[in-house]
C-alpha atoms as a PDB file:
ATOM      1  CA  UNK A   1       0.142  -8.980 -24.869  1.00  0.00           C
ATOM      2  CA  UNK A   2       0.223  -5.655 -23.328  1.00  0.00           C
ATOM      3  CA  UNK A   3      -2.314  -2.918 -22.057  1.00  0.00           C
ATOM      4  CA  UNK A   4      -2.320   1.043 -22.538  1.00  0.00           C
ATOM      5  CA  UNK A   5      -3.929   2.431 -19.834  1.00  0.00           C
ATOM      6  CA  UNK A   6      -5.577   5.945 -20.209  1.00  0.00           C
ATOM      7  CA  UNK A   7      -8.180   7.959 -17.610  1.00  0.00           C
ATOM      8  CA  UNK A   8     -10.394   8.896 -19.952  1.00  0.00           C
ATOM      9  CA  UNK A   9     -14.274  10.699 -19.028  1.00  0.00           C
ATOM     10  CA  UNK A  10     -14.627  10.086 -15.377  1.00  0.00           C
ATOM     11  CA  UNK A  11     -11.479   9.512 -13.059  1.00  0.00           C
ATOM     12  CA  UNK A  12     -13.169   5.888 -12.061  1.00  0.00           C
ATOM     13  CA  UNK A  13     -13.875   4.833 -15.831  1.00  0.00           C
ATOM     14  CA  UNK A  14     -11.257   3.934 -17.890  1.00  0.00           C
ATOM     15  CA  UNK A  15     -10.586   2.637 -21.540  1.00  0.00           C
ATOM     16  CA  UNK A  16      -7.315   0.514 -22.451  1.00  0.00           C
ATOM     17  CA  UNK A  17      -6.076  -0.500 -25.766  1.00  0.00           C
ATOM     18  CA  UNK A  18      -5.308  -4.248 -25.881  1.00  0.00           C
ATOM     19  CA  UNK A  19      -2.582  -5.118 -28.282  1.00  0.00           C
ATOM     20  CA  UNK A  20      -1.404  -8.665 -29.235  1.00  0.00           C
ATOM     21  CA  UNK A  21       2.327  -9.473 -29.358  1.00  0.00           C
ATOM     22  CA  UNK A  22       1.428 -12.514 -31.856  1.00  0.00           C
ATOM     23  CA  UNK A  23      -0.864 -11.388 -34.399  1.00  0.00           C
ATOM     24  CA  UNK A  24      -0.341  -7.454 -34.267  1.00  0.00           C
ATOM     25  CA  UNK A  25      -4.035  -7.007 -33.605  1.00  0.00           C
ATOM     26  CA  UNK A  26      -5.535  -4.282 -31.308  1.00  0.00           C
ATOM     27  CA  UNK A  27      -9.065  -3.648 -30.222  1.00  0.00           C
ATOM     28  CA  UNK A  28     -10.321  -0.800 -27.318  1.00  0.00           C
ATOM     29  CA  UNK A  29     -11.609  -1.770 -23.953  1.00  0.00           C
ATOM     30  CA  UNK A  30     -13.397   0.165 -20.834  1.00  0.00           C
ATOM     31  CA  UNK A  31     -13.651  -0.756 -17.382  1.00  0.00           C
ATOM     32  CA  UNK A  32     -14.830   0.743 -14.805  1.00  0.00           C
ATOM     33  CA  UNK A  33     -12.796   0.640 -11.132  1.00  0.00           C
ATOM     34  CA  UNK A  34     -14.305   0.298  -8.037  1.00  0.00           C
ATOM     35  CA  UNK A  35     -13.120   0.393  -4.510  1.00  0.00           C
ATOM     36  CA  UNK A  36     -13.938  -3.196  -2.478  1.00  0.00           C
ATOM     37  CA  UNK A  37     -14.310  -2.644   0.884  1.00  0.00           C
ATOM     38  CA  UNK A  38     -13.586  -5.380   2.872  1.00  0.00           C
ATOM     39  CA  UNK A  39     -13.854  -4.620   6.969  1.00  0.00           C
ATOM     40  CA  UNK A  40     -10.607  -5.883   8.860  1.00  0.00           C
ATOM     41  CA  UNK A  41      -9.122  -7.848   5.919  1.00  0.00           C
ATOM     42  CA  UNK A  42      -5.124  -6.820   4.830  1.00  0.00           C
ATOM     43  CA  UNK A  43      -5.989  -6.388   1.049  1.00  0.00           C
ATOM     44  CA  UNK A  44      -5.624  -3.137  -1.780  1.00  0.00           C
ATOM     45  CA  UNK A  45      -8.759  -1.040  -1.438  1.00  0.00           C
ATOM     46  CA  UNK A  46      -8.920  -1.328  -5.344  1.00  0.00           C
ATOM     47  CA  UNK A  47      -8.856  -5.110  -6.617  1.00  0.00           C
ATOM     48  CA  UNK A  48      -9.771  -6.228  -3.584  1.00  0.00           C
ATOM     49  CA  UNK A  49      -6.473  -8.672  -3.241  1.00  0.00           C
ATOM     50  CA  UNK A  50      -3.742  -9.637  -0.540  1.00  0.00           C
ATOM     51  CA  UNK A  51      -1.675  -6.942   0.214  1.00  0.00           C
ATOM     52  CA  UNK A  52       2.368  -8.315  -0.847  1.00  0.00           C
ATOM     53  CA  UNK A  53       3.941  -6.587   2.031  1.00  0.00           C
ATOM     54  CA  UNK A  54       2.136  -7.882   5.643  1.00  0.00           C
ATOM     55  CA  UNK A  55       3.884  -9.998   8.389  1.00  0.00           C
ATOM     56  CA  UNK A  56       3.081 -10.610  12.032  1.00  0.00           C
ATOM     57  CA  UNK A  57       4.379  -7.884  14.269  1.00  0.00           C
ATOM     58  CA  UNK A  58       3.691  -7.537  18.306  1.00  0.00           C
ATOM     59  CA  UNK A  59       0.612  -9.614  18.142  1.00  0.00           C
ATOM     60  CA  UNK A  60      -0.772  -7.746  14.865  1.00  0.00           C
ATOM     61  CA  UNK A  61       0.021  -7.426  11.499  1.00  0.00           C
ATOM     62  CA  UNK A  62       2.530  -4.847  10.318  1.00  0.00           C
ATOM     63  CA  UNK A  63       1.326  -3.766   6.393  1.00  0.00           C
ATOM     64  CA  UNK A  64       2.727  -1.324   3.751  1.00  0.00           C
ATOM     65  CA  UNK A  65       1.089  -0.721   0.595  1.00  0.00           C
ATOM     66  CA  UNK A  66       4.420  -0.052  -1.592  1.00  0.00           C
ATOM     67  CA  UNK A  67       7.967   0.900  -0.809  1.00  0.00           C
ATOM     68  CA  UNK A  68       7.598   4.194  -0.429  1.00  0.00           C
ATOM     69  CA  UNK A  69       4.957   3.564   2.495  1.00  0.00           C
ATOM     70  CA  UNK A  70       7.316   0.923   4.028  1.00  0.00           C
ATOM     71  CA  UNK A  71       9.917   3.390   3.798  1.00  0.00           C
ATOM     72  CA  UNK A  72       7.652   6.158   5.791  1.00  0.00           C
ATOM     73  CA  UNK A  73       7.346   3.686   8.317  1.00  0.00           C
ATOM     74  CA  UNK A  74      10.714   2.738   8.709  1.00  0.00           C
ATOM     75  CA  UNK A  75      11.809   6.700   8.788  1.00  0.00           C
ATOM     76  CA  UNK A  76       8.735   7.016  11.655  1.00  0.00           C
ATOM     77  CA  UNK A  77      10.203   4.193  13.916  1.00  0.00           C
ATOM     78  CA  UNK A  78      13.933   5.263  13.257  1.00  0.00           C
ATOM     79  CA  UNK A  79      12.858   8.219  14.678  1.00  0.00           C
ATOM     80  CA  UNK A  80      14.646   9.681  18.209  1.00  0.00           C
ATOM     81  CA  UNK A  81      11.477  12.115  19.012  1.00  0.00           C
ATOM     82  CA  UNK A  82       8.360  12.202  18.140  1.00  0.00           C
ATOM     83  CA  UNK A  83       6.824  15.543  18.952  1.00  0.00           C
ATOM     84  CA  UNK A  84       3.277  16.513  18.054  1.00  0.00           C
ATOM     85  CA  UNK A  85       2.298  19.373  16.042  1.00  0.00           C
ATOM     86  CA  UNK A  86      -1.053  20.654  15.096  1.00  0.00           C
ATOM     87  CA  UNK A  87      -4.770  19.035  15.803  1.00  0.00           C
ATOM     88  CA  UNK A  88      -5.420  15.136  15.964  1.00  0.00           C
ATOM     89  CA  UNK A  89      -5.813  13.375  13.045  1.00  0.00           C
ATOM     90  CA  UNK A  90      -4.098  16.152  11.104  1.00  0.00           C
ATOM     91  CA  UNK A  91      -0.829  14.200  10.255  1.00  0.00           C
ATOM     92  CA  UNK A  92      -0.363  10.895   8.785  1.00  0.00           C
ATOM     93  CA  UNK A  93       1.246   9.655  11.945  1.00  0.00           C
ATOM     94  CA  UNK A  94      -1.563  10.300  14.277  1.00  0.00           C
ATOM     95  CA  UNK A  95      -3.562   7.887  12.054  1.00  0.00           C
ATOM     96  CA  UNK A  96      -1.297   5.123  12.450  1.00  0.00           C
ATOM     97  CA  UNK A  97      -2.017   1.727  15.006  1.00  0.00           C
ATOM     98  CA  UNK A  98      -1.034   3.102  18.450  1.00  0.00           C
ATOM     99  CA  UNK A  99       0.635  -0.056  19.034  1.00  0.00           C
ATOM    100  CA  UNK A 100       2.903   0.691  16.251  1.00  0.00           C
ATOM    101  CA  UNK A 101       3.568   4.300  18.154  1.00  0.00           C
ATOM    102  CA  UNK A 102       4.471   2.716  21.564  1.00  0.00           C
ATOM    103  CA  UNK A 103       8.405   2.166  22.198  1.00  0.00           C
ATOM    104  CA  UNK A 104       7.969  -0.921  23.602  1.00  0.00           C
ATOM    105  CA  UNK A 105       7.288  -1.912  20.372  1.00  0.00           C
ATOM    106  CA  UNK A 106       9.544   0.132  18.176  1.00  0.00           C
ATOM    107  CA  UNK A 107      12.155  -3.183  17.897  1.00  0.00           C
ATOM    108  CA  UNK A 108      10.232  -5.883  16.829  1.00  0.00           C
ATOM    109  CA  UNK A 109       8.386  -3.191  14.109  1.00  0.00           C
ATOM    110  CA  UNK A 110      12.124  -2.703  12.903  1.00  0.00           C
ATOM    111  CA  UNK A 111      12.698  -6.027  12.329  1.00  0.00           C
ATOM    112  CA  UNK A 112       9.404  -6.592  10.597  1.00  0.00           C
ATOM    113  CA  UNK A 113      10.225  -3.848   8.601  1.00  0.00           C
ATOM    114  CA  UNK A 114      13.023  -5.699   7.535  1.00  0.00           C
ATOM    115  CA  UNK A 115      11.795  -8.679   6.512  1.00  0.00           C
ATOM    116  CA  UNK A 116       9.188  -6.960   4.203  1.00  0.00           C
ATOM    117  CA  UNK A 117      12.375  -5.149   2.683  1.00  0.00           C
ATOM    118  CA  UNK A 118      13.407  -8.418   1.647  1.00  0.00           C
ATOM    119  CA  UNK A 119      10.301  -9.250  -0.431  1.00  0.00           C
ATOM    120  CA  UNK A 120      11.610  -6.617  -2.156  1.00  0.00           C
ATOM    121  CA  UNK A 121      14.994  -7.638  -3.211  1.00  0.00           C
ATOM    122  CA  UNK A 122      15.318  -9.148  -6.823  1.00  0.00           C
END
């Protein structure tokens, strides 16, 4: 069985076309996403589950919510200098953990980085 998914309406409702593999039957669908909001807990701001890529890190918990994020992170602690431009809270770094900012730090968030790019790996 697989799903087509298309935003129809309003960005948050959506309809999807259910087809069977077996049988060749198909019949329409809508469901409506909300965000779950869950204070403190490591999970996707949409289903409400787990996030995949977490693991303990300088007494906290280093996340990424796909590779691309885990990527930014690993480009942001790679990094020589880290000058500041602009106002606070303008750029994506000044909203992440400051104990992920402090150097002291900056190896063991490598390494963690590291292991979450091998749940990754076929």
């Amino acid at each position: 069985m697989y799903v087509d998914r298309q935003a129809k309406v309003a960005p948050h409702h959506r309809f999807v076309t259910l087809h069977c593999d077996g049988c060749g039957a198909a019949t329409n669908a809508s469901y409506e996403l909300r965000p779950v909001m869950v204070p403190a807990a490591l999970v996707d701001n949409c289903f409400g589950l787990p996030l995949w890529l977490q693991t303990p890190c300088a007494g906290h918990t280093l996340w990424a919510l796909n590779p691309r994020h885990l990527a930014y992170l690993k480009e942001f602690l790679q990094a020589g200098l880290r000058e500041r431009h602009g106002t606070a809270n303008a750029s994506v770094v000044s909203r992440l953990p400051g104990w992920l900012k402090q150097a002291k730090h900056q190896g063991e968030a490598l390494r963690a980085v590291k292991r979450l790019e091998r749940l990754l790996l076929p």
